[in-house]
PDB file of N, CA and C in Angstrom:
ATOM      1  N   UNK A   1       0.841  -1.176   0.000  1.00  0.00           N
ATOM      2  CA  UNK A   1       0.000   0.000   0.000  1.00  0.00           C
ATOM      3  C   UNK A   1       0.887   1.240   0.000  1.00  0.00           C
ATOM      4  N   UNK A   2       0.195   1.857  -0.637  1.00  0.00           N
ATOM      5  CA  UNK A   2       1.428   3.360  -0.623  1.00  0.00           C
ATOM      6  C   UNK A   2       0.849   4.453   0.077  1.00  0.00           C
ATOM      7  N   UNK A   3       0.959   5.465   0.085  1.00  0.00           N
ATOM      8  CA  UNK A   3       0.396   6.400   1.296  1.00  0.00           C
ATOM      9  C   UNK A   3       1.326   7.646   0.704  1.00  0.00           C
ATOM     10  N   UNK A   4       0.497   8.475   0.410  1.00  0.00           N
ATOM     11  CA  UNK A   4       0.490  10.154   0.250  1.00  0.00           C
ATOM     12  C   UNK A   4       1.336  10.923   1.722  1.00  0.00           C
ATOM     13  N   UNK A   5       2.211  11.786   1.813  1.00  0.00           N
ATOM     14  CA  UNK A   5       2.644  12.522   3.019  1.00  0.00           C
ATOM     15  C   UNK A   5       2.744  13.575   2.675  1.00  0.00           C
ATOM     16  N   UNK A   6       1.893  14.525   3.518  1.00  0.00           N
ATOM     17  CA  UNK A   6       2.467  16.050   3.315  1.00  0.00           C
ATOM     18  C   UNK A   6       3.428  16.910   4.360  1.00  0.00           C
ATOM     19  N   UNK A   7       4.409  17.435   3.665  1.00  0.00           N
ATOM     20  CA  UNK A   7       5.828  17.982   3.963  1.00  0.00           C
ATOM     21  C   UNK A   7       6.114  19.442   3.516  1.00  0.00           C
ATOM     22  N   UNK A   8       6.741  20.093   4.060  1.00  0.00           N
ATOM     23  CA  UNK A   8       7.108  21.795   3.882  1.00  0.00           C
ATOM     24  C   UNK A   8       8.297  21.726   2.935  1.00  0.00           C
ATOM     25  N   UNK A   9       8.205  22.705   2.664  1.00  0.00           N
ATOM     26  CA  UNK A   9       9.804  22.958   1.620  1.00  0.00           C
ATOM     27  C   UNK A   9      10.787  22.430   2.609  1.00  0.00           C
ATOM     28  N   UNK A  10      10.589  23.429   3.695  1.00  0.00           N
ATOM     29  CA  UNK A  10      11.863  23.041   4.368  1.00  0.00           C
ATOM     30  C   UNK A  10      12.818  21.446   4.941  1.00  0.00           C
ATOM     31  N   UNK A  11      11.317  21.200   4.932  1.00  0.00           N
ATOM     32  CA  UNK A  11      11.334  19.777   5.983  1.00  0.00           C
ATOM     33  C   UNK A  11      12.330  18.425   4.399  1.00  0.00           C
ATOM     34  N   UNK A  12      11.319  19.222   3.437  1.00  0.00           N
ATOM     35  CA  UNK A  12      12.156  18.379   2.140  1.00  0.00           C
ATOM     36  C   UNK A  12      13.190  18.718   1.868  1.00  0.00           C
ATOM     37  N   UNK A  13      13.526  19.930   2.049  1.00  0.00           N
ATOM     38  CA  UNK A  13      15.414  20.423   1.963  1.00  0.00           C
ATOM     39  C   UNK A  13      15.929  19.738   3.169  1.00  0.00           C
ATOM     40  N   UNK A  14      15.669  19.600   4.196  1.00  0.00           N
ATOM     41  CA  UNK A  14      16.495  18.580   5.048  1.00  0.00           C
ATOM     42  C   UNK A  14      16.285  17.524   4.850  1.00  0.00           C
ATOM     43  N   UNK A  15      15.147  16.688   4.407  1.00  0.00           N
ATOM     44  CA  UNK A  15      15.287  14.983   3.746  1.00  0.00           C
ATOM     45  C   UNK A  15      16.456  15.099   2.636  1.00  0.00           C
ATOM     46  N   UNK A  16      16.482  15.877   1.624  1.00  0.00           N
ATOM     47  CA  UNK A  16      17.282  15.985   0.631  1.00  0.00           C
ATOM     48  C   UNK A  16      18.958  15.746   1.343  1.00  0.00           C
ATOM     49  N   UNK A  17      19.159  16.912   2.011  1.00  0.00           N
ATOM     50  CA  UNK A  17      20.529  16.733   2.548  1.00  0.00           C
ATOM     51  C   UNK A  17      20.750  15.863   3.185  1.00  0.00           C
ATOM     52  N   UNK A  18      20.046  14.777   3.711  1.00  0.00           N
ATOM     53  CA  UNK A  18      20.103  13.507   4.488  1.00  0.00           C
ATOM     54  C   UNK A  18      20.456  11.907   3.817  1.00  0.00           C
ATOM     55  N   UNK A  19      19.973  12.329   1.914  1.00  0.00           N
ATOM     56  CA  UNK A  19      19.996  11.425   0.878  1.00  0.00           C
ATOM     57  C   UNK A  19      21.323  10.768   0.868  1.00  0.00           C
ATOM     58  N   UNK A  20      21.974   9.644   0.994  1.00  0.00           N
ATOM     59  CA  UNK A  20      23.392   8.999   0.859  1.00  0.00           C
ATOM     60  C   UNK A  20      23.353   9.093  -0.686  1.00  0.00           C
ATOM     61  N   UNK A  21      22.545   8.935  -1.557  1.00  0.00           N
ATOM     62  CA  UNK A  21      22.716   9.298  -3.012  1.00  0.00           C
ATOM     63  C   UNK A  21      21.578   9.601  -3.749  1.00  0.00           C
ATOM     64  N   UNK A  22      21.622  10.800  -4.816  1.00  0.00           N
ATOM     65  CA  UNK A  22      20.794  11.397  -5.091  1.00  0.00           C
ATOM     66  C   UNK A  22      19.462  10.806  -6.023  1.00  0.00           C
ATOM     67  N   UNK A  23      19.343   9.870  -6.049  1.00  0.00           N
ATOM     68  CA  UNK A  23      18.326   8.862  -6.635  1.00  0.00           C
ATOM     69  C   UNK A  23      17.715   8.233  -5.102  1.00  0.00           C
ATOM     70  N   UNK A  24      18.452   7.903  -4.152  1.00  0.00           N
ATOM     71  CA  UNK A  24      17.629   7.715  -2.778  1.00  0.00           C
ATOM     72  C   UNK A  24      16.172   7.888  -2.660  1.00  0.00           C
ATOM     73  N   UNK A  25      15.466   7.096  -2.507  1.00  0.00           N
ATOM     74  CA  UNK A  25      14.072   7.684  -3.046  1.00  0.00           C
ATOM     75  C   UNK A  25      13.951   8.234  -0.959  1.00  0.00           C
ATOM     76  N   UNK A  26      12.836   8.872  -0.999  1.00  0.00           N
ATOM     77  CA  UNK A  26      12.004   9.431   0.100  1.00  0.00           C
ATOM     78  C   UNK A  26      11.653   8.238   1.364  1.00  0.00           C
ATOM     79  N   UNK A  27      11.097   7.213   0.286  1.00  0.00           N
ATOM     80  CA  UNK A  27      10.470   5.877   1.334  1.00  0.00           C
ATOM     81  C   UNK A  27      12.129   5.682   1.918  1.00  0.00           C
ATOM     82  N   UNK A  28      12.954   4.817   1.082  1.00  0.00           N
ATOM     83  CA  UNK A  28      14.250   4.107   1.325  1.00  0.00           C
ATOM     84  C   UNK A  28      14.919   5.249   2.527  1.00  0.00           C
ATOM     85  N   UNK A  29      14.644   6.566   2.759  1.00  0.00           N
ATOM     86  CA  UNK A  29      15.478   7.865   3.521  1.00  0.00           C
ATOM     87  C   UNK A  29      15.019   7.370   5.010  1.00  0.00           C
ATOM     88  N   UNK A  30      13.710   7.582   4.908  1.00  0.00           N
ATOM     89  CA  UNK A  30      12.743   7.715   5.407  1.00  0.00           C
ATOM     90  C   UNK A  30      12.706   6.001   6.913  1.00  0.00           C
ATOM     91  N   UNK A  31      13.110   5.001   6.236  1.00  0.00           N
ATOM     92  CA  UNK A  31      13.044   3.893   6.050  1.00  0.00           C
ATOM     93  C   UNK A  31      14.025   3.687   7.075  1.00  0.00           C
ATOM     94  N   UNK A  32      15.798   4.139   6.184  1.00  0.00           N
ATOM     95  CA  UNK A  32      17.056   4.044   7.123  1.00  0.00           C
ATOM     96  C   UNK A  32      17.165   4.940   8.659  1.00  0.00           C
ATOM     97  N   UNK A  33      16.204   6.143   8.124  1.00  0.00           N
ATOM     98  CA  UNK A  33      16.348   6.876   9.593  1.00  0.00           C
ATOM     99  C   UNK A  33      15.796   5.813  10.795  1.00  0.00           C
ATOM    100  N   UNK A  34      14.317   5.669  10.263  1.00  0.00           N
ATOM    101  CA  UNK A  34      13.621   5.223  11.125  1.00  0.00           C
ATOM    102  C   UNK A  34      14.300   3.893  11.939  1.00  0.00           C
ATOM    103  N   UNK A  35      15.089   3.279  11.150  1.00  0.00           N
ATOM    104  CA  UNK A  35      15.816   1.700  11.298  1.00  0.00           C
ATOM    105  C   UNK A  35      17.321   2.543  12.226  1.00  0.00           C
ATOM    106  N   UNK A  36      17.586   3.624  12.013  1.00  0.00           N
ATOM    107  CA  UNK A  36      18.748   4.042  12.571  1.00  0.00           C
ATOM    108  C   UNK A  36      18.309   4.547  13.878  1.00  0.00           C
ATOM    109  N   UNK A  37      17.020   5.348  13.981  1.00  0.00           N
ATOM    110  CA  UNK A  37      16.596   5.253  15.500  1.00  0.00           C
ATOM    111  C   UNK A  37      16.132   4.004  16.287  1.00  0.00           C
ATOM    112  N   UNK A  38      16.098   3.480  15.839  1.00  0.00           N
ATOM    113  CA  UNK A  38      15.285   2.284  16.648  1.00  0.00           C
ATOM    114  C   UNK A  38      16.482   1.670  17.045  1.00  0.00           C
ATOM    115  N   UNK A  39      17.545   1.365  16.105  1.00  0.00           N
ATOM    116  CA  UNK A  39      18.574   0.802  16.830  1.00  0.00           C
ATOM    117  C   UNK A  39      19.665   1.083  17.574  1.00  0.00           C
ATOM    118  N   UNK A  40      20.951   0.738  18.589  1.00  0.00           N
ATOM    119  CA  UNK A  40      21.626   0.792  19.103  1.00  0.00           C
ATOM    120  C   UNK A  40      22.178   1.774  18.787  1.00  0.00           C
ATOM    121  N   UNK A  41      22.480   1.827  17.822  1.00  0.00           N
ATOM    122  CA  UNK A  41      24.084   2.533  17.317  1.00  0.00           C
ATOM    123  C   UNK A  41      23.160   3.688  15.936  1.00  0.00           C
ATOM    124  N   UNK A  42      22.139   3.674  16.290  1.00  0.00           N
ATOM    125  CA  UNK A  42      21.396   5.124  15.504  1.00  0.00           C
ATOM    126  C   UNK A  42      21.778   6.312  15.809  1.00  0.00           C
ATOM    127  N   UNK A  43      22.804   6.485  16.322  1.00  0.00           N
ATOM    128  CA  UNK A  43      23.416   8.095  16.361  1.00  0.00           C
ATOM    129  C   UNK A  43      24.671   7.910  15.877  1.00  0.00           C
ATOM    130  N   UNK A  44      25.024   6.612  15.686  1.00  0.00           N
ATOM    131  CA  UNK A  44      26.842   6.443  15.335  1.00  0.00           C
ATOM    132  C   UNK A  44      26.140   6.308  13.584  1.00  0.00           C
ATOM    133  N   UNK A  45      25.033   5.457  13.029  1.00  0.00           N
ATOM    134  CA  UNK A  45      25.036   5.453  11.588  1.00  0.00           C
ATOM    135  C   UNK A  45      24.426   6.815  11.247  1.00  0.00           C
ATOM    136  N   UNK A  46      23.601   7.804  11.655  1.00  0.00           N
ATOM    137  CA  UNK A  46      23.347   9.195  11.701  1.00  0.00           C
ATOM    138  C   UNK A  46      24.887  10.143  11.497  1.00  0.00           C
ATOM    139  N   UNK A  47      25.509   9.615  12.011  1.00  0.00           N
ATOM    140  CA  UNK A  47      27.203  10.505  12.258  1.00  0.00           C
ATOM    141  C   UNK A  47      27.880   9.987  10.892  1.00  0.00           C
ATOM    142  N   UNK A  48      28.084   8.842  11.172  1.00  0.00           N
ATOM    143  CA  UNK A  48      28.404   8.368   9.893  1.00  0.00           C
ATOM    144  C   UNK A  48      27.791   8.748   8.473  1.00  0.00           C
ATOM    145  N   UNK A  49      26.691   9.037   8.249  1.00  0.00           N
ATOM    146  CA  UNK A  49      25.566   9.264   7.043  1.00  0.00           C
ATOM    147  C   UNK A  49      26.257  10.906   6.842  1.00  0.00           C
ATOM    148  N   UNK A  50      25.925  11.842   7.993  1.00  0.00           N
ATOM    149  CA  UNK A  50      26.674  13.374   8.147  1.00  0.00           C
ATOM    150  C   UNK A  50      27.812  13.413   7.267  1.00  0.00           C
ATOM    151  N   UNK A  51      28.603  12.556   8.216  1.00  0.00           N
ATOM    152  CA  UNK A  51      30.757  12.851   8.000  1.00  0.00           C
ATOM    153  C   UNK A  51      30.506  12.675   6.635  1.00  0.00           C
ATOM    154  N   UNK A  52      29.896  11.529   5.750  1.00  0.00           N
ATOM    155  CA  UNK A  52      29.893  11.472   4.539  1.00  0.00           C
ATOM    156  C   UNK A  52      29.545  12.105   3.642  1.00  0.00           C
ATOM    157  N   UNK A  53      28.404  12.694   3.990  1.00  0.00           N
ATOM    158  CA  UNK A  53      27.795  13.706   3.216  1.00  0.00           C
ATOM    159  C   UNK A  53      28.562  15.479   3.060  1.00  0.00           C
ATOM    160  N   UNK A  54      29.384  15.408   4.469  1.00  0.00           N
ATOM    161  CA  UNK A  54      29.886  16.604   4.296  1.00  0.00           C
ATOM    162  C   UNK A  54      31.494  16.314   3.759  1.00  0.00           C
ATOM    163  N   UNK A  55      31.674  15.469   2.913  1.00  0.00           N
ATOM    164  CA  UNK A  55      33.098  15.481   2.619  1.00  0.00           C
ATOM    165  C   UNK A  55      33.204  15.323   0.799  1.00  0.00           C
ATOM    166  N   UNK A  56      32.670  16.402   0.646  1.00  0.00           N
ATOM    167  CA  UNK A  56      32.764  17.007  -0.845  1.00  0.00           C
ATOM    168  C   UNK A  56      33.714  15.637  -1.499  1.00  0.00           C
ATOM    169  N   UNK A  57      34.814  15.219  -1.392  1.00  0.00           N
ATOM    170  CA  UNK A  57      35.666  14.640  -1.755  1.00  0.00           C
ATOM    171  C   UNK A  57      34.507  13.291  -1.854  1.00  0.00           C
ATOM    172  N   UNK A  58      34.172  12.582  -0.853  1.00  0.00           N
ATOM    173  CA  UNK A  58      33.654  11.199  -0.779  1.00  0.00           C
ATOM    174  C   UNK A  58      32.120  11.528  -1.960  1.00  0.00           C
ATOM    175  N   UNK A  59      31.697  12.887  -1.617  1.00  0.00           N
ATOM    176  CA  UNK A  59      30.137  12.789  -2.606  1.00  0.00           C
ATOM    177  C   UNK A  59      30.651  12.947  -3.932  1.00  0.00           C
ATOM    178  N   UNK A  60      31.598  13.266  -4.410  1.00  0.00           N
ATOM    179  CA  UNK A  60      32.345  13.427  -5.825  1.00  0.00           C
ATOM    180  C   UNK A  60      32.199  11.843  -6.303  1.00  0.00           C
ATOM    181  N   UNK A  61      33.272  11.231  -5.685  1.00  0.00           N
ATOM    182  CA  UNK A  61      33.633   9.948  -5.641  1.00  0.00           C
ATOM    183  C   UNK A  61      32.562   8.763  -6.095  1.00  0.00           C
ATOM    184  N   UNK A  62      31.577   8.966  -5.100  1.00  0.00           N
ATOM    185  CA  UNK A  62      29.856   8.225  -5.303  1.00  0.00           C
ATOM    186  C   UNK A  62      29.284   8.662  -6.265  1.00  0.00           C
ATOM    187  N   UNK A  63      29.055   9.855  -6.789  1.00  0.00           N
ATOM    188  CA  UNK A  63      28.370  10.275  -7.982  1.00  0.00           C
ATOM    189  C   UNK A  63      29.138   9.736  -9.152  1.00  0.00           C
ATOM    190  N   UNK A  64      30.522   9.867  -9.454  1.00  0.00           N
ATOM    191  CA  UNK A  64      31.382   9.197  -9.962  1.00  0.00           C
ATOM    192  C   UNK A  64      31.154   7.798 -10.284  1.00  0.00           C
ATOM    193  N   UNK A  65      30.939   7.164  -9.353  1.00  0.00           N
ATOM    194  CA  UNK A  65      30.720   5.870  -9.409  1.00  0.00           C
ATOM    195  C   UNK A  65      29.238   5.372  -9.956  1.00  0.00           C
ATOM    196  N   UNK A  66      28.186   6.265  -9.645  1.00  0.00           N
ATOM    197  CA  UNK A  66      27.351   6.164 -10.064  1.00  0.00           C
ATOM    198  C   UNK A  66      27.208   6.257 -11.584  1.00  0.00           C
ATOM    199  N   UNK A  67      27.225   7.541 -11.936  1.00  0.00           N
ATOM    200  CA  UNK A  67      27.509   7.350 -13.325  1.00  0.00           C
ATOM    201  C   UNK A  67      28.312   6.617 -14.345  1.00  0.00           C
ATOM    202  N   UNK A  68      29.739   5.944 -13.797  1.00  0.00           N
ATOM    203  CA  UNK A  68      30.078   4.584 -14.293  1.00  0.00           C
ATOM    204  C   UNK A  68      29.093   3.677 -14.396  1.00  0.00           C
ATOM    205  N   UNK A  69      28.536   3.183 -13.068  1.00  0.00           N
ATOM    206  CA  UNK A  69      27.428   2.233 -13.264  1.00  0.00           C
ATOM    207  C   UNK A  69      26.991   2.315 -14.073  1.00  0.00           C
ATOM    208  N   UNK A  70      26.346   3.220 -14.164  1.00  0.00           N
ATOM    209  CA  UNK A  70      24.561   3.622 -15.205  1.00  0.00           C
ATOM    210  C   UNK A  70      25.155   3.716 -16.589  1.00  0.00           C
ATOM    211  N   UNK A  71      26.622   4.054 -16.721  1.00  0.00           N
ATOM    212  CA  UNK A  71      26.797   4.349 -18.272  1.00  0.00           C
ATOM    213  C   UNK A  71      27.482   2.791 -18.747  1.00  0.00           C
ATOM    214  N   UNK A  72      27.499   1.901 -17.433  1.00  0.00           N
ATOM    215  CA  UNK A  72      28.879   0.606 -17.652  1.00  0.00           C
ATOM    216  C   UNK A  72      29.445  -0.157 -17.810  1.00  0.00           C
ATOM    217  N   UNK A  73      29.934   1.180 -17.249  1.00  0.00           N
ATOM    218  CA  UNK A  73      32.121   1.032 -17.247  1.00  0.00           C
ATOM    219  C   UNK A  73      31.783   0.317 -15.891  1.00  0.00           C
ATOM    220  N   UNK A  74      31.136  -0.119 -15.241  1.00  0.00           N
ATOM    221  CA  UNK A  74      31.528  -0.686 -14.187  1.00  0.00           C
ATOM    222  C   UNK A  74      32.037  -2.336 -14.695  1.00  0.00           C
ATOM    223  N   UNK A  75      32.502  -3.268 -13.845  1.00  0.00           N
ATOM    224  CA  UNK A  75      32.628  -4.354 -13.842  1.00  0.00           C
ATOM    225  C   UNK A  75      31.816  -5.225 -12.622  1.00  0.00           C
ATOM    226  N   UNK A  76      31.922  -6.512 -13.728  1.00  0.00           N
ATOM    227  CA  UNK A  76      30.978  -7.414 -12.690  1.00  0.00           C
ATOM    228  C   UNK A  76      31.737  -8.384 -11.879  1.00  0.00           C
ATOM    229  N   UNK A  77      30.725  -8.438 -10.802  1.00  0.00           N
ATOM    230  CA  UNK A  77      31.531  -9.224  -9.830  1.00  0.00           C
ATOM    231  C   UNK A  77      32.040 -10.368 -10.097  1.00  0.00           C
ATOM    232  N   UNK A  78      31.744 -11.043 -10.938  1.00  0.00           N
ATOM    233  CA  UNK A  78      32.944 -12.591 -11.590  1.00  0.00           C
ATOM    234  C   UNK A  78      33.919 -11.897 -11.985  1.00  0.00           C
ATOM    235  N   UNK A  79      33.931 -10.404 -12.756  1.00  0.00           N
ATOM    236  CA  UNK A  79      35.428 -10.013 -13.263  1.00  0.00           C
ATOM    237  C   UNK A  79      36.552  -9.242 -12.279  1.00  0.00           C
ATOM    238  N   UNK A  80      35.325  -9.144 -10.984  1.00  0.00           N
ATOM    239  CA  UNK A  80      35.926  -8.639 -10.110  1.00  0.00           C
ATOM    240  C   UNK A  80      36.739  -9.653  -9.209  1.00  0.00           C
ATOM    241  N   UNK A  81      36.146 -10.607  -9.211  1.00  0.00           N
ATOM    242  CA  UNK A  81      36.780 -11.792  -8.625  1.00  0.00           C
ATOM    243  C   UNK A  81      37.740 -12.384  -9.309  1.00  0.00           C
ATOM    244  N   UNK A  82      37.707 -12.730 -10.940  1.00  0.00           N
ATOM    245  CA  UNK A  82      38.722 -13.155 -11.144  1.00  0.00           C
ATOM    246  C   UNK A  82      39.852 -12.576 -10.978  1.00  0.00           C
ATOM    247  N   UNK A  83      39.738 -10.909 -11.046  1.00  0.00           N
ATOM    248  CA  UNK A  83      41.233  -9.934 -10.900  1.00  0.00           C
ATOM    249  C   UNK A  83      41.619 -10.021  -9.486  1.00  0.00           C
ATOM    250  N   UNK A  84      40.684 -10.300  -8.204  1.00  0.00           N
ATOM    251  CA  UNK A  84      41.621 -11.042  -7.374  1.00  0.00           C
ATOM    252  C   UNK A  84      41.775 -12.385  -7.265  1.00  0.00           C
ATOM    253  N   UNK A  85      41.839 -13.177  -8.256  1.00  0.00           N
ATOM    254  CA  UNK A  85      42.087 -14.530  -8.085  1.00  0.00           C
ATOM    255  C   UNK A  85      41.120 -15.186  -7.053  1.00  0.00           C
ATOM    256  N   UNK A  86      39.964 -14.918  -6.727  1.00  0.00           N
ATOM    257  CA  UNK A  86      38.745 -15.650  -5.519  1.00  0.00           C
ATOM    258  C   UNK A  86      38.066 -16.067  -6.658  1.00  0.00           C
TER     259      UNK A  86
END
């Protein structure tokens, strides 16, 4: 079942900045918070989600990678395995 939510600009500019990658849909955001409060260490994966997001260098990197994917250039995991010999 899906379900309609209504939200402020603002409240969606802070879901946005919370996104680990920019295709992240709303439910999946929405989803990890909720799974990150409930559990133990929901302020250490909250910190963690932050540090990442604020390190220009690491969000380069992921978008990077993303667009390999989607265009790819990525490789698959049998070719990834054979280049380490597993």
């Amino acid at each position: 079942m899906v379900t309609t939510i209504q939200i402020d600009e603002r409240t969606k500019e802070l879901l946005d900045k919370l996104k680990i990658y920019h295709r992240e849909t709303y439910n999946e955001l929405l989803r990890r918070l909720a799974k990150a409060h409930q559990s133990n260490s929901g302020t250490e994966e909250l910190i963690e989600t932050l540090e990442i997001l604020s390190s220009p260098e690491t969000m380069r990197e992921i978008a990077e990678a993303i667009e390999d994917y989607e265009s790819g250039k990525g490789k698959s995991l049998k070719q990834f395995r054979k280049e380490l010999g597993a």
